[in-house]
PDB file of N, CA and C in Angstrom:
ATOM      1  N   UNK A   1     175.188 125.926 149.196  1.00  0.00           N
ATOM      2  CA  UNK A   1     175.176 127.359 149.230  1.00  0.00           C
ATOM      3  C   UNK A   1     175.533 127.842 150.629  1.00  0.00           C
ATOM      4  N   UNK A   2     175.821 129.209 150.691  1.00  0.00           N
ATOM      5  CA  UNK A   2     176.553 129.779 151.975  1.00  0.00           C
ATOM      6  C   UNK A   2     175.467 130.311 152.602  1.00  0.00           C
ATOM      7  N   UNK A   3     175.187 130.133 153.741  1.00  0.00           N
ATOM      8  CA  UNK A   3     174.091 130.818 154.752  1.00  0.00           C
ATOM      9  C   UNK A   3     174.300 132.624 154.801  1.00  0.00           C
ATOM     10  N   UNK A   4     173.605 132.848 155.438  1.00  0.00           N
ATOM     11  CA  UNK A   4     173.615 134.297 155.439  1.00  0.00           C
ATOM     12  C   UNK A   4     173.769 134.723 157.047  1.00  0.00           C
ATOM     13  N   UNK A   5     174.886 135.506 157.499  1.00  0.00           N
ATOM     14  CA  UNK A   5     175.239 135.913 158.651  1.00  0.00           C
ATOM     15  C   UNK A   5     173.940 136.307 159.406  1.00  0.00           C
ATOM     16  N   UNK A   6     173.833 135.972 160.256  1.00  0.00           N
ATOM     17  CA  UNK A   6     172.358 136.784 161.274  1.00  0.00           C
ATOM     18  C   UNK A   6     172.440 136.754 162.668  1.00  0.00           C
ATOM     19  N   UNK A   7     172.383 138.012 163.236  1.00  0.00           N
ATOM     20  CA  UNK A   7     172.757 138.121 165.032  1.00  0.00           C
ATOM     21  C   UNK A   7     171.352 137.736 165.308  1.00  0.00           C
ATOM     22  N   UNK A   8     171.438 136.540 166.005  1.00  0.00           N
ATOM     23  CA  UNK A   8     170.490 136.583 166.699  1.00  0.00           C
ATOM     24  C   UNK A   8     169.941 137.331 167.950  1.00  0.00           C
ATOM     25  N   UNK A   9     171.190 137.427 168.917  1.00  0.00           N
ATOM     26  CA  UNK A   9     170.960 138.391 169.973  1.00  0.00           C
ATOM     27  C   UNK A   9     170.457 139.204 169.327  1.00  0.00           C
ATOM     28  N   UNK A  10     171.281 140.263 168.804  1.00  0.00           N
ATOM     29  CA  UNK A  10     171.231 141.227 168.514  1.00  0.00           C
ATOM     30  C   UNK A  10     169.640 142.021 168.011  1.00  0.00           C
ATOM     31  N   UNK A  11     169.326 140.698 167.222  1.00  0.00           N
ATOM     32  CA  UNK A  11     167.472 140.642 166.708  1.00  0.00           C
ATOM     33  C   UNK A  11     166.457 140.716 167.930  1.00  0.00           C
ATOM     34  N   UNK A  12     166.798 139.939 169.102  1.00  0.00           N
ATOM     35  CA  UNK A  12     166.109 139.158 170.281  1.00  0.00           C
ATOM     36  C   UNK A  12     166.224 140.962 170.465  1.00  0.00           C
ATOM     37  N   UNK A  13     167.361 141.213 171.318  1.00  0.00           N
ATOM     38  CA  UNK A  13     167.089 142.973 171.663  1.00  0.00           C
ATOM     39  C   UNK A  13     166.730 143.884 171.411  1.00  0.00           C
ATOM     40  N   UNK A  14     166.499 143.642 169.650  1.00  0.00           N
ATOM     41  CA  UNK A  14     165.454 144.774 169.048  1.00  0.00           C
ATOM     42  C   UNK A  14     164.369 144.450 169.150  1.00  0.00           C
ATOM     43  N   UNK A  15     163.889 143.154 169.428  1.00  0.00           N
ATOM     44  CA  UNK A  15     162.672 142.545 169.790  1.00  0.00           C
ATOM     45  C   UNK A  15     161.762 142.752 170.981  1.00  0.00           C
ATOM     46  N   UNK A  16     163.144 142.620 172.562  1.00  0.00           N
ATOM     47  CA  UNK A  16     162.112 143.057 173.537  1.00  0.00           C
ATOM     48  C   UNK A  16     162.626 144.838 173.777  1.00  0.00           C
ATOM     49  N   UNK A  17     163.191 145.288 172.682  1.00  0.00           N
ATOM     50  CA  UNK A  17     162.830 146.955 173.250  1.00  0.00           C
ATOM     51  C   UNK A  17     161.792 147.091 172.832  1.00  0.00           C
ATOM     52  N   UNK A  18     161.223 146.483 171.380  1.00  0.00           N
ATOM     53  CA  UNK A  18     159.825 147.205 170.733  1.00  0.00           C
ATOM     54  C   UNK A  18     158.641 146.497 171.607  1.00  0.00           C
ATOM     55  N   UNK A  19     158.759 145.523 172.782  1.00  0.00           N
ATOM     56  CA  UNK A  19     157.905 145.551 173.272  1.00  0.00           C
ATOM     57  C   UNK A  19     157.829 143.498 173.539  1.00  0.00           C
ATOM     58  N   UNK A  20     158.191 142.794 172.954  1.00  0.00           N
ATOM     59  CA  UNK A  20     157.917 141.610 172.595  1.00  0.00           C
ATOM     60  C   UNK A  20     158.932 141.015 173.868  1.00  0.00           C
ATOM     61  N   UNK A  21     158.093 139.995 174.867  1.00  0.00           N
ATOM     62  CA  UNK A  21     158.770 139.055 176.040  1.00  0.00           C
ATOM     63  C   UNK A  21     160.225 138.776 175.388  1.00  0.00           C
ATOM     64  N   UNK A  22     160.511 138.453 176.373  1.00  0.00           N
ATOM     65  CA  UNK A  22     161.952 137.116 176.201  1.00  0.00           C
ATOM     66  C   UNK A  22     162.030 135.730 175.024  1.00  0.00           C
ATOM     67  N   UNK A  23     160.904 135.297 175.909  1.00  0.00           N
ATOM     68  CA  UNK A  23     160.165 133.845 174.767  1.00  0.00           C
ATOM     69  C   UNK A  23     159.581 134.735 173.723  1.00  0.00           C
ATOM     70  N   UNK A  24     158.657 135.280 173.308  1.00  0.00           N
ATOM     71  CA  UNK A  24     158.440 135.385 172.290  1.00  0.00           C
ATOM     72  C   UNK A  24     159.651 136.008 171.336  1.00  0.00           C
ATOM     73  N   UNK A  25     160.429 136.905 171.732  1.00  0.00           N
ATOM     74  CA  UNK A  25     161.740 137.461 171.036  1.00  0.00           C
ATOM     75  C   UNK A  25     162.471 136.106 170.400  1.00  0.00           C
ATOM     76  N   UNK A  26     162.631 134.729 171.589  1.00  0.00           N
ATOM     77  CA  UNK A  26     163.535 133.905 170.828  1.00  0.00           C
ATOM     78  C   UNK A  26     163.355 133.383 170.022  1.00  0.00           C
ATOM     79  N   UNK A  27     161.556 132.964 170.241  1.00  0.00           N
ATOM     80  CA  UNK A  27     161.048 132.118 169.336  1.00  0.00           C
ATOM     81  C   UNK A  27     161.060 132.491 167.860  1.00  0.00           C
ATOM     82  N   UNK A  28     160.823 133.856 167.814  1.00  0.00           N
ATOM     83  CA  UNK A  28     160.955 134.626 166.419  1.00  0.00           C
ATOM     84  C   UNK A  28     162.444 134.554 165.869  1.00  0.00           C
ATOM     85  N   UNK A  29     163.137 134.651 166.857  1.00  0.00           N
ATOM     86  CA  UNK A  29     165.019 134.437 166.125  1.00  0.00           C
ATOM     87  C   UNK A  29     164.656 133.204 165.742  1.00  0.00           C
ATOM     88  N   UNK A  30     164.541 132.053 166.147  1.00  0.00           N
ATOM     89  CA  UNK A  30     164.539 130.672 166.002  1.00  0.00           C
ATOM     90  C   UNK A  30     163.976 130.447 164.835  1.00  0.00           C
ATOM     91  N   UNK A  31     162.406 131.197 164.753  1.00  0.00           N
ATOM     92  CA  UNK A  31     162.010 130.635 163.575  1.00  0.00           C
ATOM     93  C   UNK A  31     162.291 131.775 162.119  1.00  0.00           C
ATOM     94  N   UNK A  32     163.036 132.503 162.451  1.00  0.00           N
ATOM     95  CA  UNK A  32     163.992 133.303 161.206  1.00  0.00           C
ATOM     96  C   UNK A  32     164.913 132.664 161.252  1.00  0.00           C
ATOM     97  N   UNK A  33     165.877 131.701 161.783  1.00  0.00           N
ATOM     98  CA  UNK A  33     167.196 131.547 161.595  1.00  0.00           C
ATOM     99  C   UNK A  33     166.800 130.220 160.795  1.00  0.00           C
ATOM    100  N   UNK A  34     166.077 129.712 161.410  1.00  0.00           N
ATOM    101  CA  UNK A  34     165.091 127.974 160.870  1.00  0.00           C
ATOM    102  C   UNK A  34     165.041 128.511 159.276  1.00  0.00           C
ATOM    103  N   UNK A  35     164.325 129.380 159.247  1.00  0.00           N
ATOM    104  CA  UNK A  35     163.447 129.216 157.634  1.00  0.00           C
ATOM    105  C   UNK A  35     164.558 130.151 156.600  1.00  0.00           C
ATOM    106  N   UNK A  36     166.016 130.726 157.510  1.00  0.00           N
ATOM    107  CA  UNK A  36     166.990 131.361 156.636  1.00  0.00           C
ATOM    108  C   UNK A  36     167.682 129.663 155.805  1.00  0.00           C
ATOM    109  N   UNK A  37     167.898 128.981 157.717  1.00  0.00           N
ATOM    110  CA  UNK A  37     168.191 127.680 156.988  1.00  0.00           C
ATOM    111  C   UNK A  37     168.003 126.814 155.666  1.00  0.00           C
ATOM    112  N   UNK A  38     166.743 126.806 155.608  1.00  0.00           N
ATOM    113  CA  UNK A  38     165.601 126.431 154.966  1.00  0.00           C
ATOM    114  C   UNK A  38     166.306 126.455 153.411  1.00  0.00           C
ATOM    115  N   UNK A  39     165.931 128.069 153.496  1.00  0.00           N
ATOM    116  CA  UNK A  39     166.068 128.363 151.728  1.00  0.00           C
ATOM    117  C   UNK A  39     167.183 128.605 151.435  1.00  0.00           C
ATOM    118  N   UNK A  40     166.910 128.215 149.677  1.00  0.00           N
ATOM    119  CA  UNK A  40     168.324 128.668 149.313  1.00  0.00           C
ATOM    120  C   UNK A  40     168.558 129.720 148.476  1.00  0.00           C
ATOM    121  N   UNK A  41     168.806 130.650 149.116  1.00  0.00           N
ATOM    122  CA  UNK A  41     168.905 131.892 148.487  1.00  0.00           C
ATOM    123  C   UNK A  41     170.718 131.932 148.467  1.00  0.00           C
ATOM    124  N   UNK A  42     171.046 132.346 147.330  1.00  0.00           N
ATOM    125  CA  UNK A  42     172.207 132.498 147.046  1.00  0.00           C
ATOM    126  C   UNK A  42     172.967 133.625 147.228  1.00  0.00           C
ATOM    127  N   UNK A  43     174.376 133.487 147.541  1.00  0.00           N
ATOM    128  CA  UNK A  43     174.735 134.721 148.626  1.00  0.00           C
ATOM    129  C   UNK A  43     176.099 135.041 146.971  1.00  0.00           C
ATOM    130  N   UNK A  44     176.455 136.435 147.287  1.00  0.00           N
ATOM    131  CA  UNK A  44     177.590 137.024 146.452  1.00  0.00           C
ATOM    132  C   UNK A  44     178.168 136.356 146.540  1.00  0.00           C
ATOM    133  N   UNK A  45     179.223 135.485 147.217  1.00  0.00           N
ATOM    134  CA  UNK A  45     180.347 134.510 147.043  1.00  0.00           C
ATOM    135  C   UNK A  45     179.460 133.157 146.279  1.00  0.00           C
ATOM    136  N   UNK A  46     178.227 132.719 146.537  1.00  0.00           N
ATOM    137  CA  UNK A  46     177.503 131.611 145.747  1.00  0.00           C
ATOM    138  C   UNK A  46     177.834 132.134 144.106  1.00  0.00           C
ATOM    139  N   UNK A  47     177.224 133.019 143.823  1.00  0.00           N
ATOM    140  CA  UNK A  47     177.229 133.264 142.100  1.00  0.00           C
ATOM    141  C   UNK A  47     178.631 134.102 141.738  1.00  0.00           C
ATOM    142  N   UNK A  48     179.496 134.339 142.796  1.00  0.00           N
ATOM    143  CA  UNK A  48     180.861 134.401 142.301  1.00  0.00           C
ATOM    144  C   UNK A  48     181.447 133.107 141.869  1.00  0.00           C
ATOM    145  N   UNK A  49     181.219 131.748 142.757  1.00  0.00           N
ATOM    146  CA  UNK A  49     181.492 130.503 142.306  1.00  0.00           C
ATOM    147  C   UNK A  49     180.935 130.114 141.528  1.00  0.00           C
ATOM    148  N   UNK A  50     180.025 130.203 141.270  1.00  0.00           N
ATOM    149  CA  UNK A  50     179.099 129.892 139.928  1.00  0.00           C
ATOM    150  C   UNK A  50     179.976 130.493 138.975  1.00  0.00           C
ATOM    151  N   UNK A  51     179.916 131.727 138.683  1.00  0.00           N
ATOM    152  CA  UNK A  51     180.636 132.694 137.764  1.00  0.00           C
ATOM    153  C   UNK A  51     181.587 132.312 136.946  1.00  0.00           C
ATOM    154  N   UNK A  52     182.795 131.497 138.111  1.00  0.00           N
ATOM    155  CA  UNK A  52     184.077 130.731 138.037  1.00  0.00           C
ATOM    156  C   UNK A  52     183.981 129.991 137.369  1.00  0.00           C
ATOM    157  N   UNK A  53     183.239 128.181 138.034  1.00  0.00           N
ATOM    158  CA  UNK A  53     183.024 127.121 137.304  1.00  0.00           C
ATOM    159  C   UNK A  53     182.186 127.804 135.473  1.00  0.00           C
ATOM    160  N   UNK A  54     181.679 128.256 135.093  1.00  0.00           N
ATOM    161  CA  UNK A  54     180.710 128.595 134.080  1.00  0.00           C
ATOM    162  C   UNK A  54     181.801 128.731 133.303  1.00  0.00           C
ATOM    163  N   UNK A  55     183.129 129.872 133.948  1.00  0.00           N
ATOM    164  CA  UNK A  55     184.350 130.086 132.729  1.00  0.00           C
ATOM    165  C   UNK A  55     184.816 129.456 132.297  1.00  0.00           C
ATOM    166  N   UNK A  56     184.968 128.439 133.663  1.00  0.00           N
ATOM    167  CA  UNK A  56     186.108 127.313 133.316  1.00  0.00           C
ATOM    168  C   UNK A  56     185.681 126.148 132.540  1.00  0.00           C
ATOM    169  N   UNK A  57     184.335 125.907 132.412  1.00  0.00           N
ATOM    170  CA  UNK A  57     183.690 124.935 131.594  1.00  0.00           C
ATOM    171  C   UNK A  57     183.337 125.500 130.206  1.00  0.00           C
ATOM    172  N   UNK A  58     183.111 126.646 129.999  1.00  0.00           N
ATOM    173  CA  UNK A  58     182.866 127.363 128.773  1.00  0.00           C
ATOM    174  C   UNK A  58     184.489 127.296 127.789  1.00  0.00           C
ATOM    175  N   UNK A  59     185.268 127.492 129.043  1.00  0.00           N
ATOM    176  CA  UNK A  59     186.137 127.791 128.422  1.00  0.00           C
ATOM    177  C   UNK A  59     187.148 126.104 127.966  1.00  0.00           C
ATOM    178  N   UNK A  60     186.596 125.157 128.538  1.00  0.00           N
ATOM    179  CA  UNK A  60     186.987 123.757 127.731  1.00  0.00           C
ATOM    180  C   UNK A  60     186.244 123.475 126.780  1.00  0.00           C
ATOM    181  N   UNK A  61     184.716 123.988 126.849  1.00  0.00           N
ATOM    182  CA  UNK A  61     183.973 124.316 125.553  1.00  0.00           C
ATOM    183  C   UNK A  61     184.696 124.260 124.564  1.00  0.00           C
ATOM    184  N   UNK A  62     185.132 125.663 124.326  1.00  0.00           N
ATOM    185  CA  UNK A  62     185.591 126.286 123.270  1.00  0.00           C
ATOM    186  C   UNK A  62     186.979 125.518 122.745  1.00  0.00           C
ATOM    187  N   UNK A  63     187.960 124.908 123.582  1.00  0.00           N
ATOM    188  CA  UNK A  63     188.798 124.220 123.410  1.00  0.00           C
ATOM    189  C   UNK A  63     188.482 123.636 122.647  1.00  0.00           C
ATOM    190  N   UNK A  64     187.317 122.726 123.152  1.00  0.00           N
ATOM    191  CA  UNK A  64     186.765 120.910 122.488  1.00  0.00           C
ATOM    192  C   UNK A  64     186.281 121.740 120.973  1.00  0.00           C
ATOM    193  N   UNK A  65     185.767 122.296 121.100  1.00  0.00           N
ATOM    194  CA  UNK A  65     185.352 122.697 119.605  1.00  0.00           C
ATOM    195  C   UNK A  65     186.282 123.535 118.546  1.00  0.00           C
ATOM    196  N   UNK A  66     186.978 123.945 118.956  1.00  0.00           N
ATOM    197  CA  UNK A  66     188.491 124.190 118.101  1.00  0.00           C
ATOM    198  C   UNK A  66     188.667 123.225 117.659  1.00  0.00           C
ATOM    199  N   UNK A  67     189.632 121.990 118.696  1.00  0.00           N
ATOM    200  CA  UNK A  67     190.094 120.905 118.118  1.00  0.00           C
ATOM    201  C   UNK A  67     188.754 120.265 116.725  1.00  0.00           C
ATOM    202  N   UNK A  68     187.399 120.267 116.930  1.00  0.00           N
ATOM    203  CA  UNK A  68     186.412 119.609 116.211  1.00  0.00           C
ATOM    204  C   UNK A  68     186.573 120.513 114.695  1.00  0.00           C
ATOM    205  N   UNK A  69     186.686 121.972 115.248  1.00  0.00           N
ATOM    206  CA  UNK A  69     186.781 122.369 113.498  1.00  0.00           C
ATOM    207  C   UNK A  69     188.103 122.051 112.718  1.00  0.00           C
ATOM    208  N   UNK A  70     188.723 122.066 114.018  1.00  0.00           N
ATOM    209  CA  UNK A  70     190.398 121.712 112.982  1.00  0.00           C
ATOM    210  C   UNK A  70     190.306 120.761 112.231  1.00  0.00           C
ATOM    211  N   UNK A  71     189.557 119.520 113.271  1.00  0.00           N
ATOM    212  CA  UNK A  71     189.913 118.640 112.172  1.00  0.00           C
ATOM    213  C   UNK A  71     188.931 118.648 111.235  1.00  0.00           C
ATOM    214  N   UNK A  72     187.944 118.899 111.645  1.00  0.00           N
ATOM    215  CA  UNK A  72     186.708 118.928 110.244  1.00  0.00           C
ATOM    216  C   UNK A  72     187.166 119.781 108.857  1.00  0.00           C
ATOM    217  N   UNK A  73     188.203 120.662 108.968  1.00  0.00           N
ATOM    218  CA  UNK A  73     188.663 121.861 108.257  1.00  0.00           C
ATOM    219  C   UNK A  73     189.934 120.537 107.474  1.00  0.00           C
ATOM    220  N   UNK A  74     190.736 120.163 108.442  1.00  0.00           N
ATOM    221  CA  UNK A  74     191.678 119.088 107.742  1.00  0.00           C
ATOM    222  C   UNK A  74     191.348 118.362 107.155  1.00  0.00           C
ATOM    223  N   UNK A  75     190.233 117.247 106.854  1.00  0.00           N
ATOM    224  CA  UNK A  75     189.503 116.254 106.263  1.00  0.00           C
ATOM    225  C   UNK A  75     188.848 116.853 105.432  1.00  0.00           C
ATOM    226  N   UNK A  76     188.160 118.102 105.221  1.00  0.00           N
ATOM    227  CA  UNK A  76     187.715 118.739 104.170  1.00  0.00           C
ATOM    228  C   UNK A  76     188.238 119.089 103.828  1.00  0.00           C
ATOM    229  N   UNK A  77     189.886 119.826 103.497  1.00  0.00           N
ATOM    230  CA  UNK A  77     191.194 119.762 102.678  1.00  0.00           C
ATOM    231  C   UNK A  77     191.643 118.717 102.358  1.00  0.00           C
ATOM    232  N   UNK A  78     191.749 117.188 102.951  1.00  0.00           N
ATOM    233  CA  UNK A  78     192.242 116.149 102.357  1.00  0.00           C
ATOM    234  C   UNK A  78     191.510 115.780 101.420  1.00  0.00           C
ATOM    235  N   UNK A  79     189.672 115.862 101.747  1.00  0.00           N
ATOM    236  CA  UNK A  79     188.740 115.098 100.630  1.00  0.00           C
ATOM    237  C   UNK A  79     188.929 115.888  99.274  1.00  0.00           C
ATOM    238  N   UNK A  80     189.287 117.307  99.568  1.00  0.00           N
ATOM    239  CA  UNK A  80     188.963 118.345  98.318  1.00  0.00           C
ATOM    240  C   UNK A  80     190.219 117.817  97.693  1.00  0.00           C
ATOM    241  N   UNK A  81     191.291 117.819  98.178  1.00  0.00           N
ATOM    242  CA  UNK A  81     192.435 117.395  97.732  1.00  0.00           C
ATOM    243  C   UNK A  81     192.670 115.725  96.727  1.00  0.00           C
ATOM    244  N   UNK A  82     191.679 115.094  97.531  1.00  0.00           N
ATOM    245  CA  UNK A  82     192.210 113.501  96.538  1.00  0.00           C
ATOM    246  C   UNK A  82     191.133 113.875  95.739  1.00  0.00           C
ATOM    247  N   UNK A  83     189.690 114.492  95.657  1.00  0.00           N
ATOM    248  CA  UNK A  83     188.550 115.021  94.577  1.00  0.00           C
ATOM    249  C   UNK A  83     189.992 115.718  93.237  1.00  0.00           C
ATOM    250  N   UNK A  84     190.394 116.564  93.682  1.00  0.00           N
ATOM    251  CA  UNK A  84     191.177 117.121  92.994  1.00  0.00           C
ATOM    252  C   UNK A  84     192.101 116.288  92.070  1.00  0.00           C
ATOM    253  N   UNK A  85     192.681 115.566  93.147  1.00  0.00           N
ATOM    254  CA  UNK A  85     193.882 114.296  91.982  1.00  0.00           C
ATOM    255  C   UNK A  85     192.985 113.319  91.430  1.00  0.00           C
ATOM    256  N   UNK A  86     191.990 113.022  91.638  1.00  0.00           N
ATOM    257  CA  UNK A  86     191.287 111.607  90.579  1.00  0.00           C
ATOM    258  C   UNK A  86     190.611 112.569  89.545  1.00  0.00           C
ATOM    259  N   UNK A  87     190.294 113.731  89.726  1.00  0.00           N
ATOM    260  CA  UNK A  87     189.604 114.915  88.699  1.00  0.00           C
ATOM    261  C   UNK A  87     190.626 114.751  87.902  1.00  0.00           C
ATOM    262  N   UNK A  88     191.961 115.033  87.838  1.00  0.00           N
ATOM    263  CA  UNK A  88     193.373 115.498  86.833  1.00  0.00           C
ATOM    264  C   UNK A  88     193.299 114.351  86.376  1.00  0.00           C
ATOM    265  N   UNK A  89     193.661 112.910  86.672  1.00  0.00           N
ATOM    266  CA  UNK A  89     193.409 111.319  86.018  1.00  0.00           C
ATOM    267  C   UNK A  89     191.981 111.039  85.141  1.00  0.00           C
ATOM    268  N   UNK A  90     191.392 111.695  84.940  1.00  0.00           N
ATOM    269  CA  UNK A  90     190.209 111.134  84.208  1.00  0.00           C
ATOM    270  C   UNK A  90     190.273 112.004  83.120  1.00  0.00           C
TER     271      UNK A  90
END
């Protein structure tokens, strides 16, 4: 999965305007960027790819099972068919 963009500066400086040291500002980026690491939270381009693969496998699905009724549909016309000619002989 794709990480999620995050300024760290940018965090650290909203950090020591509201009041919070240097060290403590980084340590808090550090351990937000750590535990963004961490999880996996899935980003818009993640379940756009998901989205993709799902079609493209659904959609050989549906292939594979066409071909399965065709022929199940053909063999149940051939069986009805020789049922039919040994029916006319008897």
């Amino acid at each position: 999965m794709s990480s999620v963009t995050f300024d760290t500066l940018q965090f650290v400086q909203t950090l020591t305007e509201s009041g919070f040291d240097q060290k403590q500002a980084e340590g808090v980026a550090k351990a937000l960027r750590n535990a963004q690491e961490e999880s996996e939270t899935a980003t818009k381009r993640d379940l756009k790819e998901l989205e993709l693969v799902l079609k493209s496998e659904m959609q050989a699905m549906e292939y594979r099972m066409t071909i399965k009724l065709g022929a199940m549909l053909g063999g149940s016309i051939a069986l009805m068919a020789g049922i039919l000619k040994l029916m006319q002989h008897v």
